[in-house]
Protein backbone atom coordinates (compact mmCIF):
# COMPACT_ATOMS: atom_id res chain seq x y z
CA UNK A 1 0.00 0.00 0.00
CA UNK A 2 2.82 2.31 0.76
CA UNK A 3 3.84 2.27 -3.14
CA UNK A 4 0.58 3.65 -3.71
CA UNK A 5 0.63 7.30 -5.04
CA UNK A 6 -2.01 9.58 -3.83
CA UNK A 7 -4.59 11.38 -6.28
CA UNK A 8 -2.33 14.60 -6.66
CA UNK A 9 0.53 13.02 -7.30
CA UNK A 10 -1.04 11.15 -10.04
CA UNK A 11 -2.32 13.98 -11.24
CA UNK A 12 0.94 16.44 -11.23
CA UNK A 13 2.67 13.48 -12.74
CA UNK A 14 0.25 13.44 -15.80
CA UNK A 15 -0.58 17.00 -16.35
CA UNK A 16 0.12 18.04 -19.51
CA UNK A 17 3.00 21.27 -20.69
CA UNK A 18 0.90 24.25 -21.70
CA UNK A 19 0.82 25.98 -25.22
CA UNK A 20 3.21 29.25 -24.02
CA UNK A 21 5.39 26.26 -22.14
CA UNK A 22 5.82 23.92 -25.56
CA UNK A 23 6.32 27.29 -27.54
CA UNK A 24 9.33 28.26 -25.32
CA UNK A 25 11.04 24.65 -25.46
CA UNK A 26 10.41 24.88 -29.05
CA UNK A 27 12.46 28.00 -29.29
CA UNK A 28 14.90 27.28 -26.84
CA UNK A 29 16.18 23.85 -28.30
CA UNK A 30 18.32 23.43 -30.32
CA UNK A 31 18.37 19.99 -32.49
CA UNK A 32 22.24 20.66 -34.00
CA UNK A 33 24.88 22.15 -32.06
CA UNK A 34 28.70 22.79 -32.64
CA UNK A 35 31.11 19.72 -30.58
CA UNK A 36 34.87 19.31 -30.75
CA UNK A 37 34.85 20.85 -34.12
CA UNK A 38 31.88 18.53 -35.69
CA UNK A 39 28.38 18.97 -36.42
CA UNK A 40 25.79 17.01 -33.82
CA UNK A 41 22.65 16.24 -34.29
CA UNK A 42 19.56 15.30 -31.72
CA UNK A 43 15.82 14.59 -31.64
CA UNK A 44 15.14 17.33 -29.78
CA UNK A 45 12.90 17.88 -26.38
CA UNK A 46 10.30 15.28 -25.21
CA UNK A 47 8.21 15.33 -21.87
CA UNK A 48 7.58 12.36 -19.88
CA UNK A 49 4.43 12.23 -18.89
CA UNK A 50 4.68 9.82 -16.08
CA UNK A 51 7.84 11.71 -13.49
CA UNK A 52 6.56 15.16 -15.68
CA UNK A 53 10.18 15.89 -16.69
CA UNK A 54 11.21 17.48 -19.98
CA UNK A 55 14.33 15.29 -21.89
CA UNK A 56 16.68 17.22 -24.26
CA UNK A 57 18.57 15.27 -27.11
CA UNK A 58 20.55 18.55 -28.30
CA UNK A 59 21.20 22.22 -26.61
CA UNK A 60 18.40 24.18 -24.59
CA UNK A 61 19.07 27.70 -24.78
CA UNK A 62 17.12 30.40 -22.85
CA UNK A 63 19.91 32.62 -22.33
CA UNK A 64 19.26 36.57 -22.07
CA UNK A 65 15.70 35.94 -21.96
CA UNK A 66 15.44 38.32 -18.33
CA UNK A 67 13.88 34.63 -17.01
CA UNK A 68 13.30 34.66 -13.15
CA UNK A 69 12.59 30.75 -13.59
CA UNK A 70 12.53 28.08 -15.76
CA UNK A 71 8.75 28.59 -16.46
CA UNK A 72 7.09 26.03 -14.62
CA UNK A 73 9.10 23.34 -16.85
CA UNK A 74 11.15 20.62 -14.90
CA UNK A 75 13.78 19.22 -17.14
CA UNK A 76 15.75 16.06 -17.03
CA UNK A 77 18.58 15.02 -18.84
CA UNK A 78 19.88 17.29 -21.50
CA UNK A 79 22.33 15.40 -23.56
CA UNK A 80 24.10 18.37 -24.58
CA UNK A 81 24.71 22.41 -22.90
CA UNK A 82 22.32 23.81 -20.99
CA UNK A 83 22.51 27.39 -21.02
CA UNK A 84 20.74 29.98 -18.79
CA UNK A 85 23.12 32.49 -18.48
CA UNK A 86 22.74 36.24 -18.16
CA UNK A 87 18.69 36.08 -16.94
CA UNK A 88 17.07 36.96 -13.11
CA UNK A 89 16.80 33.58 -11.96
CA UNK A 90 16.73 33.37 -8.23
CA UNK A 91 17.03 29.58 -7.96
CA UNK A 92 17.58 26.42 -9.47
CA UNK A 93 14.54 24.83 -9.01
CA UNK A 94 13.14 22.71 -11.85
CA UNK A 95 16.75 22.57 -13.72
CA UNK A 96 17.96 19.75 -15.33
CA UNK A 97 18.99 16.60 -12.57
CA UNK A 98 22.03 15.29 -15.79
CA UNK A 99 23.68 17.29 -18.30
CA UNK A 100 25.69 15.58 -21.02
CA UNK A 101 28.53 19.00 -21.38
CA UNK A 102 28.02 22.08 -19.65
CA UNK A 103 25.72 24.29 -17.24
CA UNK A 104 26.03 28.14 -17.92
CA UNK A 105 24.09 29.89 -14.96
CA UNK A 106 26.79 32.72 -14.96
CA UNK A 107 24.85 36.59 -14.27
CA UNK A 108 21.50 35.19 -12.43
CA UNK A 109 20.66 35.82 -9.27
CA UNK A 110 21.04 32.07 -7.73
CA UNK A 111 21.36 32.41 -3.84
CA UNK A 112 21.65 28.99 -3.58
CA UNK A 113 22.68 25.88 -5.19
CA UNK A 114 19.73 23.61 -4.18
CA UNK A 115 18.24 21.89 -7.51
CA UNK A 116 21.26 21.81 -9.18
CA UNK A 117 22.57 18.92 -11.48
CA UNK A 118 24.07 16.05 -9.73
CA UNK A 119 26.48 15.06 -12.66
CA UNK A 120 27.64 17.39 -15.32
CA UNK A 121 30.20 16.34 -18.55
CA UNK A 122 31.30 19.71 -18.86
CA UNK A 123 31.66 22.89 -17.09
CA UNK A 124 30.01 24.18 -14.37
CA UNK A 125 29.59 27.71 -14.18
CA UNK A 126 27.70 29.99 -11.53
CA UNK A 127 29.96 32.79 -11.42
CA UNK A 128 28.32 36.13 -11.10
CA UNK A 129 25.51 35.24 -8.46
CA UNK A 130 24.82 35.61 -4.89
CA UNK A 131 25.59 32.57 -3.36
CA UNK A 132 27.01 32.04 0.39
CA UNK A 133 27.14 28.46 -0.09
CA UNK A 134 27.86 25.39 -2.05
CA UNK A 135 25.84 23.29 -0.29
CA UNK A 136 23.85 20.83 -3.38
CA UNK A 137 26.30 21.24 -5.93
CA UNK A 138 27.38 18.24 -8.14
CA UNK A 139 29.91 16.28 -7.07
CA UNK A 140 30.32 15.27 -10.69
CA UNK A 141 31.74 17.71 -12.37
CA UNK A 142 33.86 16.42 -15.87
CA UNK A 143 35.30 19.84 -16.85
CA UNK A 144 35.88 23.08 -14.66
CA UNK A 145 33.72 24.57 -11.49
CA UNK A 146 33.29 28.20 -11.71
CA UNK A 147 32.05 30.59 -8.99
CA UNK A 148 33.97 33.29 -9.60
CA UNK A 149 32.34 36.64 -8.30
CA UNK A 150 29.72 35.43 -5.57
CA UNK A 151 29.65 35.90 -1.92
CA UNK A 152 30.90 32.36 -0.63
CA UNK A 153 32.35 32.06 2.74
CA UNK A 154 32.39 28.60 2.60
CA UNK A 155 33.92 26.22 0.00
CA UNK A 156 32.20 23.45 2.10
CA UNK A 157 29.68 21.32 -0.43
CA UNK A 158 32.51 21.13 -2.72
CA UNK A 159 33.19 18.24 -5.24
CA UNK A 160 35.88 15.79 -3.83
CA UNK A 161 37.78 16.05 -7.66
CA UNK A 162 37.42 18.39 -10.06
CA UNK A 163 38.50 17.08 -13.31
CA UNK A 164 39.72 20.68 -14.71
CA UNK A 165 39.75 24.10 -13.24
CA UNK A 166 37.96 25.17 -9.83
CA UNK A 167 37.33 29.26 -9.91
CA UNK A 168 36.34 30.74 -6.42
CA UNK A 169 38.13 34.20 -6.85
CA UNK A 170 36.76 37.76 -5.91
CA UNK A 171 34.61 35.68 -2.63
CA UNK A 172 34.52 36.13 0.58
CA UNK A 173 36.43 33.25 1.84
CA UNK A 174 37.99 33.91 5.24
CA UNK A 175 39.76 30.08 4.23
CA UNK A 176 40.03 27.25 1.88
CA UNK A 177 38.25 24.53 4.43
CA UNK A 178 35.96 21.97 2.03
CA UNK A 179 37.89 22.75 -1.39
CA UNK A 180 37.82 19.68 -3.68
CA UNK A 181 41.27 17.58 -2.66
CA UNK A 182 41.92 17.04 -6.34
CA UNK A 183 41.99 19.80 -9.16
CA UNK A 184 43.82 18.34 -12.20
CA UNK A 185 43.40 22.22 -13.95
CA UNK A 186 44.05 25.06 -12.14
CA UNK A 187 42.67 26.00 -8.53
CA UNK A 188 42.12 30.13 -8.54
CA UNK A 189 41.29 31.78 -4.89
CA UNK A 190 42.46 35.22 -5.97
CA UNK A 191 41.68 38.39 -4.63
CA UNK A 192 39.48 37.22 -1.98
CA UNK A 193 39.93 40.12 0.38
CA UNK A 194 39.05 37.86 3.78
CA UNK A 195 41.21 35.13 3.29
CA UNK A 196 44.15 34.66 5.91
CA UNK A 197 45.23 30.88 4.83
CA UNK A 198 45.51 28.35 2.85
CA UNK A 199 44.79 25.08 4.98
CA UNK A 200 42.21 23.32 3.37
CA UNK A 201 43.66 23.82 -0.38
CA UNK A 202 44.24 20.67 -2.29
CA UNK A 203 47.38 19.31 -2.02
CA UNK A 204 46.71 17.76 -5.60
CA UNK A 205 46.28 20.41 -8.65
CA UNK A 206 47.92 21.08 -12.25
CA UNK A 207 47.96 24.80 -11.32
CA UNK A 208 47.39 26.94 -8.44
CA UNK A 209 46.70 30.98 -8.01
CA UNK A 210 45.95 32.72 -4.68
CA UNK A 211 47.41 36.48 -5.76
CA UNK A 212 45.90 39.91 -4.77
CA UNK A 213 45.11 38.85 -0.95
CA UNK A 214 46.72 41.68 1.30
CA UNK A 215 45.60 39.45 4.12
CA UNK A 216 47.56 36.50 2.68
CA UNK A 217 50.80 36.49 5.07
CA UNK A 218 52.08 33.04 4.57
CA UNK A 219 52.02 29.52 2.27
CA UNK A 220 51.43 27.03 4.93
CA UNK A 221 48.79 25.25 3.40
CA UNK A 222 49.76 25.06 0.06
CA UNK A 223 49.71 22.50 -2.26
CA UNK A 224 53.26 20.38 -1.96
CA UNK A 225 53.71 19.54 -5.97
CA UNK A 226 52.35 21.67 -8.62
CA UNK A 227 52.29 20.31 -12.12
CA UNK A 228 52.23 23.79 -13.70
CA UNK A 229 52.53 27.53 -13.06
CA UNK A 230 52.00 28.86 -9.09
CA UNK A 231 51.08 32.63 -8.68
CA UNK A 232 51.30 34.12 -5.66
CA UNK A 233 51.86 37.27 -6.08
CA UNK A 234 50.61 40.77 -4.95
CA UNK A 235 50.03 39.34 -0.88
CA UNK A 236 51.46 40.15 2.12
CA UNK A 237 54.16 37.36 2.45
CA UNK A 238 56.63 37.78 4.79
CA UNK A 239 58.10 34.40 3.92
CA UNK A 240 58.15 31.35 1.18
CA UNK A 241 57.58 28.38 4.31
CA UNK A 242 54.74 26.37 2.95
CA UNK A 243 55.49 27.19 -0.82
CA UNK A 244 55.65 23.42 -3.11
CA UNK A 245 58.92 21.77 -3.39
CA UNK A 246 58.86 21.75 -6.88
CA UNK A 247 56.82 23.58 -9.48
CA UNK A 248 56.18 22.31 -13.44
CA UNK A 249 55.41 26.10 -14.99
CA UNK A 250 55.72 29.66 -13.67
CA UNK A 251 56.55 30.89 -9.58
CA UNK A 252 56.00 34.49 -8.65
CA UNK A 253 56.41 35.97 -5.63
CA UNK A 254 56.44 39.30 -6.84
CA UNK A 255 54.86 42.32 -5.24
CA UNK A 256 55.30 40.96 -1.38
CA UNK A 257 57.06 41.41 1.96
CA UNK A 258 59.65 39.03 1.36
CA UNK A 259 63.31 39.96 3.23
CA UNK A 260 64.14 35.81 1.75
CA UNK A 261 63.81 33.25 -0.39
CA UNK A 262 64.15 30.69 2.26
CA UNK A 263 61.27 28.19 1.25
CA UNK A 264 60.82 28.64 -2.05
CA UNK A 265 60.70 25.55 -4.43
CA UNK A 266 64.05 24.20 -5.24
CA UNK A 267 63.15 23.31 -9.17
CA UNK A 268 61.39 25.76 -11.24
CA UNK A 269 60.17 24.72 -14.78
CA UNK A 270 59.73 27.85 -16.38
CA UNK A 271 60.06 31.20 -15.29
CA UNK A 272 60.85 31.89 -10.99
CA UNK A 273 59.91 36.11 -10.43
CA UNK A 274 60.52 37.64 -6.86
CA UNK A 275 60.58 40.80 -8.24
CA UNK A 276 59.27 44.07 -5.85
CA UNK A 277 60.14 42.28 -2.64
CA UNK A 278 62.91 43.30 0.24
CA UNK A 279 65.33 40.69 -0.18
CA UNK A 280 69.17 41.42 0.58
CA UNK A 281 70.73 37.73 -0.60
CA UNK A 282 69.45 34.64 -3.08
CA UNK A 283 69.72 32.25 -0.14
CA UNK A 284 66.67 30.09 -0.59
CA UNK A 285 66.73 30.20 -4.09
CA UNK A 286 65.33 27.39 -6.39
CA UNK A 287 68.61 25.94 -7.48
CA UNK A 288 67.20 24.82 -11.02
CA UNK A 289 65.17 27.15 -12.85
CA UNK A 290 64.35 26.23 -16.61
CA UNK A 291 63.73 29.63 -17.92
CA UNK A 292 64.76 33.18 -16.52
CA UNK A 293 65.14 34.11 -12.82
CA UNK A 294 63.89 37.75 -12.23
CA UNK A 295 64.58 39.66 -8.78
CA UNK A 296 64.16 43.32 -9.75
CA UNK A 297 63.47 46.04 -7.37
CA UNK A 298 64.89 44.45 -4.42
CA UNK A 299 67.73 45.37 -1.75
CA UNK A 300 70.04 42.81 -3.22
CA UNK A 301 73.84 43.23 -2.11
CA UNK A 302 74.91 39.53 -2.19
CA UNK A 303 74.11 36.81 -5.02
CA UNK A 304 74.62 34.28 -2.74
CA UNK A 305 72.55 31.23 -3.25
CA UNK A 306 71.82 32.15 -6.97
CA UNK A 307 70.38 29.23 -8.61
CA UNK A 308 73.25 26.98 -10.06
CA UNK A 309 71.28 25.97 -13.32
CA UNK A 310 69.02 29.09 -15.36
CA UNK A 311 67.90 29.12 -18.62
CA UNK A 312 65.91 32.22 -20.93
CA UNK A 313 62.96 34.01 -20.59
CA UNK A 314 60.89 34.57 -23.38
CA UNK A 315 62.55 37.46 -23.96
CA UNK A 316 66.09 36.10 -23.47
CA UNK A 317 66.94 37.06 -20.57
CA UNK A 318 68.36 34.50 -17.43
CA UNK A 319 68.71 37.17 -14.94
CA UNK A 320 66.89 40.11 -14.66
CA UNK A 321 68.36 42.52 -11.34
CA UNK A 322 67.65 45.83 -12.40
CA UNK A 323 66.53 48.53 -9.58
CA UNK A 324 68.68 47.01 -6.89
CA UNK A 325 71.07 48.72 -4.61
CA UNK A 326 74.17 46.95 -6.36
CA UNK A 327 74.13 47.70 -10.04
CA UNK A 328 72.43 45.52 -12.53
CA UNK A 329 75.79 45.75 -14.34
CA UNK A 330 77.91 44.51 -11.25
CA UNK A 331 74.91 41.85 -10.26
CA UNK A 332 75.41 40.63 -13.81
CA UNK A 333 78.38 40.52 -14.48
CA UNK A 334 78.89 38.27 -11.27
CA UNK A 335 75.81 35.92 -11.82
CA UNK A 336 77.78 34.99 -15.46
CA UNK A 337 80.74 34.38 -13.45
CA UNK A 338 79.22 31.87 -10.66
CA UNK A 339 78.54 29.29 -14.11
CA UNK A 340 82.26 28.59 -13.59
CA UNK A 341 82.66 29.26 -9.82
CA UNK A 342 81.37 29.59 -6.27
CA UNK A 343 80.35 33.44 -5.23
CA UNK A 344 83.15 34.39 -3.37
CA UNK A 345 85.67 33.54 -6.08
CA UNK A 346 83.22 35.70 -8.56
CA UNK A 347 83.32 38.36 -6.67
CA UNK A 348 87.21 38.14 -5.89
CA UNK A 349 87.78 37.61 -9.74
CA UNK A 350 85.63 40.60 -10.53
CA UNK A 351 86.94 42.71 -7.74
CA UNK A 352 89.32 45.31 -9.50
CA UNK A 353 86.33 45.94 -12.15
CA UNK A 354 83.50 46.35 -9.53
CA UNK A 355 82.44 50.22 -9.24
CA UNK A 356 83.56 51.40 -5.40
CA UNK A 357 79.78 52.44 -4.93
CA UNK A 358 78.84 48.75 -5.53
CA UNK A 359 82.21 47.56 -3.42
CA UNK A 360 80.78 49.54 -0.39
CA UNK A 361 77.59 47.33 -0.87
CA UNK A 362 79.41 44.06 -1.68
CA UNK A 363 82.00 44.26 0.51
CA UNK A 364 81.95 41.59 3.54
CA UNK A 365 84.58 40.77 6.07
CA UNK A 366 85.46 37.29 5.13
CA UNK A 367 87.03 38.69 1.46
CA UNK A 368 90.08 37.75 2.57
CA UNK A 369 91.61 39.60 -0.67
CA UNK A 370 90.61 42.95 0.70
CA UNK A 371 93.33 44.33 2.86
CA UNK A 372 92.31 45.76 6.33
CA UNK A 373 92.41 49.13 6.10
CA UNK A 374 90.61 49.29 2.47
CA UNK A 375 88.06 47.16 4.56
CA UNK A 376 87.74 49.83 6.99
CA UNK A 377 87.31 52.52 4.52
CA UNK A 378 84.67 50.79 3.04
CA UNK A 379 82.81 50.46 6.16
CA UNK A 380 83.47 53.61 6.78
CA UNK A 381 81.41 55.33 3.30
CA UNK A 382 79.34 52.54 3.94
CA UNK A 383 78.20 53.84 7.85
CA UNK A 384 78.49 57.75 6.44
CA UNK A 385 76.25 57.21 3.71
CA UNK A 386 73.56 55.22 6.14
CA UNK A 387 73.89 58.29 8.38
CA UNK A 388 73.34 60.68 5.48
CA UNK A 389 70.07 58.85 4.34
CA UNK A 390 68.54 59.17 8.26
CA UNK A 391 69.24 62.63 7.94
């Protein structure tokens, strides 16, 4: 008896799609749609009449439409996009439960996820909304999750693996508790002006990005291997601890509060940039870095613990020191040197051709080949010129 379905539910399960309803699914579908370059073709929509859901074999488009909901239609499986993007709707309600490629519900109004699809091909995309929460997203999700530009505090609800890129920049995340543990793209928490961590990022992701957070004071959290480029620039770092061991693309620090590079991955792929920071020394440095290493606009007086191996930047250069208190020529001319020795014995065998301004700088007690008193009278300009820059 308790499989018995009362006389509404019969009745909501047979009712029948109005005229102004099977108009708009008639314009909305669409029976041949562009896929990996080819032509597909479906049957188009068809409504069951015994659960009352509306089946799509092709597209459903009802984008820019100014929709506020999906008209009293409750849709199924779509086997191709589903796009709603750019309308009023406040929630998700009636949307399709399966989606063969992707869900655009980018610029609605969505305050909540409830109602979504439980397994999407494709993207997922609900940036632009008003959603605090995650809570009823998919947890199937074959291409990338996008909430950029909501109001999340919470990544909590999250997929456990996202198969490409996860987008939860420009929130209100205060941390990265609930985020999926596996992001084969790229994860992206920029500019999320609350966030004061990264515990709770995954520790398995092809790319990672957590720039523009003047909260953001350290890397403890981090993921430990990242299979391309890390960006983690434009914080408030004060150090590298936390940062991956190694890194497959890109590392920039630039733009922080870094007085070191103690922490920073020891093999770069491509490019390593600490540019715009306050550190005095290299020691830290990645020792391997496959294209240029780039430390402008620093307070760089030693080049100790300079990476060993560098190759070329796009734009050919290996070492890029400008706006440094040493000049670039000096911090050059010494990096070329250390390919055939250690950086005392650089700086010893360019000693005679190094500027005095840049031996003041340079100059260290243990340079055994600088006699004592020129030592003294380096210290000397050195302390007198510090005096003269209090003043």
């Amino acid at each position: 008896m308790k499989n018995l379905k009362t006389y509404s539910q019969l009745f909501e399960n047979t009712q029948e799609l109005t005229p102004e309803q099977i108009k708009w699914l008639n314009k909305c579908t669409k029976k041949e749609w562009l896929q990996d370059g080819g032509l597909m073709k479906g049957s188009g929509w068809s409504f069951n009449r015994e659960t009352g859901l509306v089946d799509v074999d092709g597209e459903f488009k009802c984008d820019r439409q100014q929709l506020a909901d999906f008209k009293g239609v409750r849709f199924g499986k779509i086997t191709a996009t589903f796009d709603c993007q750019l309308n009023n709707i406040t929630s998700l309600d009636g949307a399709p439960q399966e989606v063969g490629r992707h869900f655009k519900a980018f610029s609605n109004k969505l305050t909540s996820l409830e109602g979504a699809p439980q397994r999407i091909d494709g993207d997922f995309d609900c940036s632009y909304n008003e959603l605090t929460s995650l809570a009823g997203s998919p947890q199937k999700v074959g291409g990338s999750f996008n909430f950029k530009r909501n109001k999340l505090i919470t990544l909590e609800g999250s997929p456990k693996k996202v198969v490409w890129s996860f987008n939860c920049e420009e929130n209100q995340l205060t941390s990265l508790k609930g985020a999926p543990r596996v992001v084969v793209g790229e994860f992206s928490c920029e500019f999320n002006p609350l966030l004061t961590s990264l515990k709770g990022a995954p520790q398995q992701v092809g790319g990672f990005a957590c720039y523009g957070i003047k909260t953001l004071t350290s890397l403890k959290g981090a993921p430990k291997r990242v299979e391309r480029d890390f960006y983690c620039h434009g914080n408030a770092l004060t150090s590298l601890e936390g940062a991956p061991k190694e890194v497959g693309g890109h590392f920039n620090c630039d733009g922080n509060q870094l007085t070191s590079l103690e922490g920073a991955p020891q093999k770069v792929g491509l490019e390593f940039d600490c540019s715009g920071n306050q550190i005095t020394s290299l020691e830290g440095a990645p020792q391997e870095v496959g294209w240029g290493f780039m430390c402008y606009n620093n307070q760089l007086t030693s080049l100790e613990g300079a990476p060993l191996k560098v190759g070329k930047s796009t734009t050919g250069t290996s070492f890029g020191c400008n706006g440094n208190p040493v000049s670039e020529k000096t911090l050059s001319s010494i990096f070329s040197r250390m390919k055939k020795e250690s950086y005392l014995q650089a700086v010893e065998t360019l000693w005679g051709e190094i500027p005095l301004e840049d031996q003041v700088l340079l100059y260290r007690p243990e340079f055994k080949w600088v006699s004592p008193e020129f030592g003294k009278k380096l210290d000397a300009i050195k302390a007198y010129h510090g005096f003269k820059g209090m003043i």
